[in-house]
N, C-alpha and C. Protein backbone atom coordinates (compact mmCIF):
# COMPACT_ATOMS: atom_id res chain seq x y z
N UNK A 1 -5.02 -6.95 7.84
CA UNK A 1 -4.54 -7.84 8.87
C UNK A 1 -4.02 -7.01 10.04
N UNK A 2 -4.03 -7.08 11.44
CA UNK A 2 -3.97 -6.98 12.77
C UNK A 2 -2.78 -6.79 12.31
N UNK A 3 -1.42 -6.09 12.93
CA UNK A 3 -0.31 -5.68 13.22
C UNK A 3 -0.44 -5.84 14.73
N UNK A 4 0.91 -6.00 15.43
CA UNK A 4 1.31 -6.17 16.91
C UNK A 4 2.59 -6.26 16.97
N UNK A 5 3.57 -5.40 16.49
CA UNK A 5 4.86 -5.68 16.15
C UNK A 5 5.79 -5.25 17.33
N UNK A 6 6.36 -6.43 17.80
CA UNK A 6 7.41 -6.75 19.10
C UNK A 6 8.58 -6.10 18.54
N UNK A 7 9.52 -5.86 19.63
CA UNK A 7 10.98 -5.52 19.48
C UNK A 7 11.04 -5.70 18.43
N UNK A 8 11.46 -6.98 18.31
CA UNK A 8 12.22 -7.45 17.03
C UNK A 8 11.61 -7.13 16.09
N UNK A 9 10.22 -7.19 15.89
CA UNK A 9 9.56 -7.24 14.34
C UNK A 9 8.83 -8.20 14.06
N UNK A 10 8.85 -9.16 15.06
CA UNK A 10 7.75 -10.28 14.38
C UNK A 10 6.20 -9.72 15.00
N UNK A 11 5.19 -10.55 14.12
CA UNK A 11 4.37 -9.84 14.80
C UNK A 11 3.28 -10.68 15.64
N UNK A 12 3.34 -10.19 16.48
CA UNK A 12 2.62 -10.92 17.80
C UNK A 12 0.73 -11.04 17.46
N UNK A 13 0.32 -10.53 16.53
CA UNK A 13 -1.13 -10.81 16.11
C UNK A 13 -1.24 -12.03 15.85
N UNK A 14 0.01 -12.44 14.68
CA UNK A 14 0.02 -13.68 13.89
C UNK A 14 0.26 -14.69 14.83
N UNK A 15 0.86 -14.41 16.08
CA UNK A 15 1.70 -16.22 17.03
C UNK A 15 0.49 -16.53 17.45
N UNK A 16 0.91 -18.05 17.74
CA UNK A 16 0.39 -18.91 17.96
C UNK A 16 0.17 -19.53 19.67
N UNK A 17 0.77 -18.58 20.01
CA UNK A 17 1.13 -18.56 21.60
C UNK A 17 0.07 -17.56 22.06
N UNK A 18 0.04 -16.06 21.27
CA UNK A 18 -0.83 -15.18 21.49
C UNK A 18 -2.04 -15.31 21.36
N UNK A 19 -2.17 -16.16 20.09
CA UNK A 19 -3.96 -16.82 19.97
C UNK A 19 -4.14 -17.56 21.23
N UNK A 20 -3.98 -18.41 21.11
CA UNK A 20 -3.98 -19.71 22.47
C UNK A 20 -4.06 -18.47 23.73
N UNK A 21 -3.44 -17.51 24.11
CA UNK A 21 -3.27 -16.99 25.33
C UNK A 21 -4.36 -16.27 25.17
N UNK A 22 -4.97 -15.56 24.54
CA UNK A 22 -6.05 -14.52 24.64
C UNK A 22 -7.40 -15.94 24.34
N UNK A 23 -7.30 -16.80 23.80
CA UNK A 23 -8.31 -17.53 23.63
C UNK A 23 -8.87 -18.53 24.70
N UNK A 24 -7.91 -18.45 25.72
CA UNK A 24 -7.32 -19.12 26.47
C UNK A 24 -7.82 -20.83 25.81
N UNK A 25 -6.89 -21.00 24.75
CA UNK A 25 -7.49 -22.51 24.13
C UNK A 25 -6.54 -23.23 24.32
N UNK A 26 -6.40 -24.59 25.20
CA UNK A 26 -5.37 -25.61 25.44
C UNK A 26 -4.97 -26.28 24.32
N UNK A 27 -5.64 -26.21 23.50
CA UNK A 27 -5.30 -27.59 22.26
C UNK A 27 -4.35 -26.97 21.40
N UNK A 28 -4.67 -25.36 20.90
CA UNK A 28 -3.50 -24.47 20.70
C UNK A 28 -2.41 -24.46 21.39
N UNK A 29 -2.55 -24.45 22.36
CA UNK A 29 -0.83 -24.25 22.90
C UNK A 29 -0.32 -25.68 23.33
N UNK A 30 -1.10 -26.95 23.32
CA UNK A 30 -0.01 -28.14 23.00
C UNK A 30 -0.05 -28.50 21.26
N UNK A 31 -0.47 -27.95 20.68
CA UNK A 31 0.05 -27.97 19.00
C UNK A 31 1.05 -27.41 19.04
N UNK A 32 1.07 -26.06 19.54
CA UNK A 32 2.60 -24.95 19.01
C UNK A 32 3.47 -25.64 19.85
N UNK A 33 3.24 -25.85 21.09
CA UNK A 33 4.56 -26.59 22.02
C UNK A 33 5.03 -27.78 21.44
N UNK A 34 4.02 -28.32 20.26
CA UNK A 34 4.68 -29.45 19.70
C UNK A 34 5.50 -29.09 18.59
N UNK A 35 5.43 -28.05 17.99
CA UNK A 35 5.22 -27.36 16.89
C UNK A 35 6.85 -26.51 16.85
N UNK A 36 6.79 -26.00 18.06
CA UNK A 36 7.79 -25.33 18.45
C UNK A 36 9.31 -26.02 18.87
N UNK A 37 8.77 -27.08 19.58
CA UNK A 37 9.55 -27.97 20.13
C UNK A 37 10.89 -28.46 18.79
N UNK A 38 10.31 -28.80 17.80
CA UNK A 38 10.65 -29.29 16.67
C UNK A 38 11.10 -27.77 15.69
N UNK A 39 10.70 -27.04 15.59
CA UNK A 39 11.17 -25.26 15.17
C UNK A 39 12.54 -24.75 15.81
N UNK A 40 12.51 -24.96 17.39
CA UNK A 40 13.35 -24.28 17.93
C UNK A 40 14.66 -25.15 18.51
N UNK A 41 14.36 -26.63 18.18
CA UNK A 41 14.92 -27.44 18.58
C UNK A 41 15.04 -27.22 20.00
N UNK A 42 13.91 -27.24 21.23
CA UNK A 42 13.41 -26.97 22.09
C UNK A 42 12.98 -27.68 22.85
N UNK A 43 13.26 -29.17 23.74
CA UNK A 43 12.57 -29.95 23.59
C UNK A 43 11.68 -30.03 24.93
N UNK A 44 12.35 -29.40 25.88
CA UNK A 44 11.63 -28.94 26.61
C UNK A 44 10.29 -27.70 26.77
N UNK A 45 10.02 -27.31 25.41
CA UNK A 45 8.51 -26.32 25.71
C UNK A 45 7.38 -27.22 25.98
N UNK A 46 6.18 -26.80 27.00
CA UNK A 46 4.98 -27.46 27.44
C UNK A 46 4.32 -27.00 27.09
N UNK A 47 3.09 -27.23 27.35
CA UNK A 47 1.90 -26.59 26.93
C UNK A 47 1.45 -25.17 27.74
N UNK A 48 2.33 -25.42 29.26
CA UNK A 48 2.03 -24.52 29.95
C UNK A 48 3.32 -23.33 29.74
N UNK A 49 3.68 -23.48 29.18
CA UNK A 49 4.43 -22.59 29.15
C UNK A 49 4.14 -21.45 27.76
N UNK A 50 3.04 -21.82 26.79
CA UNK A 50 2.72 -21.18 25.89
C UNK A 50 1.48 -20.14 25.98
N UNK A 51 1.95 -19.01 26.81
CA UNK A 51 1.32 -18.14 27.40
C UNK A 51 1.98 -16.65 27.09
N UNK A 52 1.15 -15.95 26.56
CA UNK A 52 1.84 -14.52 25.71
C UNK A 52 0.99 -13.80 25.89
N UNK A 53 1.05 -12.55 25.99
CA UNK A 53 0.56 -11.23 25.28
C UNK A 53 1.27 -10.48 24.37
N UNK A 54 2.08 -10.64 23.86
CA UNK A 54 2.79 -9.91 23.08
C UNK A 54 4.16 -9.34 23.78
N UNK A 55 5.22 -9.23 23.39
CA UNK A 55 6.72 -8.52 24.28
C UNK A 55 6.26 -7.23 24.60
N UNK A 56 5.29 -6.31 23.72
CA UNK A 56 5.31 -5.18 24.54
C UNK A 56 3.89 -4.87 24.96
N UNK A 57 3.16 -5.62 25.30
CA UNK A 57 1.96 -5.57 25.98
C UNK A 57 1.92 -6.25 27.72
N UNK A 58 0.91 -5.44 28.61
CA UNK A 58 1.09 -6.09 29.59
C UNK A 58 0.22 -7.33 29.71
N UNK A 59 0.76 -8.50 30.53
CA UNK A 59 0.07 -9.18 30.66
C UNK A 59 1.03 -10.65 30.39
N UNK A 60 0.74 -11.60 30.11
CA UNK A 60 1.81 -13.18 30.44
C UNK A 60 2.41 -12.79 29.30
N UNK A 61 3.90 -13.47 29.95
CA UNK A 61 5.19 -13.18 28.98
C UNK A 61 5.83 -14.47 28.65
N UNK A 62 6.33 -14.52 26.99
CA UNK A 62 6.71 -16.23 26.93
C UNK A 62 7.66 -16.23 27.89
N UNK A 63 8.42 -16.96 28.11
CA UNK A 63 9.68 -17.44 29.22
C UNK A 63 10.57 -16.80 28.85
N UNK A 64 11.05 -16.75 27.49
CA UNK A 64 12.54 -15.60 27.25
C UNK A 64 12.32 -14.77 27.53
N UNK A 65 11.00 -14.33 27.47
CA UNK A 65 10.86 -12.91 28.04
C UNK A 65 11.97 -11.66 28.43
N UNK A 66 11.68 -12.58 29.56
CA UNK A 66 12.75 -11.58 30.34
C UNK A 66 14.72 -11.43 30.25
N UNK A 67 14.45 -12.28 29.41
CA UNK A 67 16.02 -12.84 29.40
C UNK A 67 16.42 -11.77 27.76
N UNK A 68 15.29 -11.62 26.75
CA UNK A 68 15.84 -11.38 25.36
C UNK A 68 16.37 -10.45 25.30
N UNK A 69 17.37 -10.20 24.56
CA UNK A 69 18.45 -9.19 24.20
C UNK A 69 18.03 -8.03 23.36
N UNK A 70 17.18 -8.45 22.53
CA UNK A 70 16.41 -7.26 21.92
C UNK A 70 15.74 -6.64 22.24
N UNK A 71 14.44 -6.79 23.26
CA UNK A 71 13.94 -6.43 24.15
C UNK A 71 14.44 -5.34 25.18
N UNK A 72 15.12 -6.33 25.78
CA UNK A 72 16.34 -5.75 27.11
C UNK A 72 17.00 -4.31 26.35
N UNK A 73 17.83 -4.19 24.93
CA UNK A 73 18.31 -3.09 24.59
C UNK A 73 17.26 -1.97 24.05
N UNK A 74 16.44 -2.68 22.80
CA UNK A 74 16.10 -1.57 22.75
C UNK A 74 15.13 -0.66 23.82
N UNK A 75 14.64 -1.26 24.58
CA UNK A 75 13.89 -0.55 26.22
C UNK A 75 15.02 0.24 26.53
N UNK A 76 16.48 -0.74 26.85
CA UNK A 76 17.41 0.43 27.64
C UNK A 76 17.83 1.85 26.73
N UNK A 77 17.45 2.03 25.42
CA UNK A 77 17.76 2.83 24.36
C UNK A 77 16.23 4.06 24.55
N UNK A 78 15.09 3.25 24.86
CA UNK A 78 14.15 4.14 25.13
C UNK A 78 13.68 4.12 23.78
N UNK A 79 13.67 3.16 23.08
CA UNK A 79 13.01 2.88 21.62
C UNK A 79 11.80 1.62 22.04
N UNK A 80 10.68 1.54 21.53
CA UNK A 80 9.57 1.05 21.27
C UNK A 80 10.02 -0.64 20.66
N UNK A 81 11.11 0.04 19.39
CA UNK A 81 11.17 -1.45 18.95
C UNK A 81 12.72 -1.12 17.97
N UNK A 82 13.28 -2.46 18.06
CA UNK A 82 14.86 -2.12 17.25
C UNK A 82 14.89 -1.37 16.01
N UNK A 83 13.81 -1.25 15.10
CA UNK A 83 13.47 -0.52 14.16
C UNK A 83 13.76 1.21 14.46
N UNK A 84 14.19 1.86 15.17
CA UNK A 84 13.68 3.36 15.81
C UNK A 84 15.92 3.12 15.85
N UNK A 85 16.38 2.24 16.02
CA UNK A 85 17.73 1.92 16.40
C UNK A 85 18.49 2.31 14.81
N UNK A 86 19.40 2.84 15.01
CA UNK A 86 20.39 3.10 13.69
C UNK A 86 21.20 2.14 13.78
N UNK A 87 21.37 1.41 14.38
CA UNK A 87 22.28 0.08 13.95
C UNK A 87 21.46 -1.50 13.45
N UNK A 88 20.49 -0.92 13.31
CA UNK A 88 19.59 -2.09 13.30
C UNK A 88 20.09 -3.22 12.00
N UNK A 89 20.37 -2.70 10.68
CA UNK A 89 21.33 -3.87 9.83
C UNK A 89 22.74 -4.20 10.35
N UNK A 90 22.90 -3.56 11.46
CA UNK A 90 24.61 -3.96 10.72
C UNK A 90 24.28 -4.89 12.38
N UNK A 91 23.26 -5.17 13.42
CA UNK A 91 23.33 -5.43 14.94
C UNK A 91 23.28 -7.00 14.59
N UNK A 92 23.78 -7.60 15.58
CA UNK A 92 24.82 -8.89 15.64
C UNK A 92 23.29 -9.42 16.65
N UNK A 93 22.48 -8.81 17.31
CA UNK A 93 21.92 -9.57 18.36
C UNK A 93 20.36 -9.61 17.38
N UNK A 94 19.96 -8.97 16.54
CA UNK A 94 18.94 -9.14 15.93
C UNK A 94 18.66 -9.78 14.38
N UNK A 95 20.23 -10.25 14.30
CA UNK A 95 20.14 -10.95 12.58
C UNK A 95 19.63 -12.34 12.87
N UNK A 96 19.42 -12.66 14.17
CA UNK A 96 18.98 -14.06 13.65
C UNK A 96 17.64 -14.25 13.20
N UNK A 97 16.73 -13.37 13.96
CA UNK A 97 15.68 -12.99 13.75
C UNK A 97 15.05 -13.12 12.42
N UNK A 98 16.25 -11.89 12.13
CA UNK A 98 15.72 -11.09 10.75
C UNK A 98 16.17 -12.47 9.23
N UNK A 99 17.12 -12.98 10.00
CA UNK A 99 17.53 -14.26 8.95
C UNK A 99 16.10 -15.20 9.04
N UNK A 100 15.71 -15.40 10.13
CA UNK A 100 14.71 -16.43 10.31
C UNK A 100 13.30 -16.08 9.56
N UNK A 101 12.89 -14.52 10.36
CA UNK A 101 11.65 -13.95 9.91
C UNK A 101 11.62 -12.82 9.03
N UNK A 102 12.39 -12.80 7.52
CA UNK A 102 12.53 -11.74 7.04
C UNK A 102 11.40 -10.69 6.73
N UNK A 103 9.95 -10.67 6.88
CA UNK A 103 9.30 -9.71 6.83
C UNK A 103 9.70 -9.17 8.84
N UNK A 104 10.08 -9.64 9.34
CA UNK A 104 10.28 -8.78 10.99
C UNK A 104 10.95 -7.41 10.54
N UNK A 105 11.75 -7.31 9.24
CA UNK A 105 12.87 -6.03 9.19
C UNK A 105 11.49 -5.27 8.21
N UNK A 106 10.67 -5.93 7.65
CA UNK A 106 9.55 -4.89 7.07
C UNK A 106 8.56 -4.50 7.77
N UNK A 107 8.69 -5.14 8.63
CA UNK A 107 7.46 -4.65 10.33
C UNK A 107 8.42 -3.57 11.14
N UNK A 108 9.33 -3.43 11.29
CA UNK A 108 9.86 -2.74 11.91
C UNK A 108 9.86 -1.48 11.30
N UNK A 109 10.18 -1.89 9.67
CA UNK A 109 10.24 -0.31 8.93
C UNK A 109 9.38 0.30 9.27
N UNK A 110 8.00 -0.54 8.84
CA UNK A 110 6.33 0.21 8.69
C UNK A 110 6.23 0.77 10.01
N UNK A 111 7.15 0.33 11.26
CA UNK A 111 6.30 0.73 12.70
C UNK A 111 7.01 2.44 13.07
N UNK A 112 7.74 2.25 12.21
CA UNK A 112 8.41 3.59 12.52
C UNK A 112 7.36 4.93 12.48
């Protein structure tokens, strides 16, 4: 299976945002926006807004994009991905993640 492992650890091969965006397929990205909506308790995601390449690839960025905290640090650290970080169990900004997507902390290991 494809690996594409973001900051955090999830992996961007598997989303559903990233299929739809490279496929460029509409019916995909109003499933996940429905999909998501109800996941993230989100109720505002559209269809147009489900547009990705991955957090560390160039090219369309979901909307947190630019805003995420994991992202934002580990770049300012000059690490690839929070995995490369020595605080990475004990960090307060990436447990939700890792609570949510527990293979993200085994993607991170492997990316090392």
């Amino acid at each position: 299976m494809e690996k594409l492992i973001s900051c955090c650890g999830l992996n961007c091969a598997t989303c559903d945002a990233r299929i739809a965006t490279l496929a460029n397929d509409d019916e995909l990205r109003r499933q996940t926006a429905e999909k998501w909506k109800v996941m993230y308790n989100a109720p505002g995601i559209t269809p147009e807004m489900i547009n990705c390449t991955g957090c560390r690839k160039e090219g369309a960025h979901i909307g947190h994009w630019a805003e995420c905290g994991m992202r934002s640090c580990a770049s300012s650290k000059g690490f690839s991905t929070c995995g490369q970080c020595g605080s990475l169990l004990s960090c307060d900004t990436i447990k939700p993640v890792l609570q949510f997507a527990p293979d993200a902390l085994e993607n991170l290991r492997e990316a090392l």
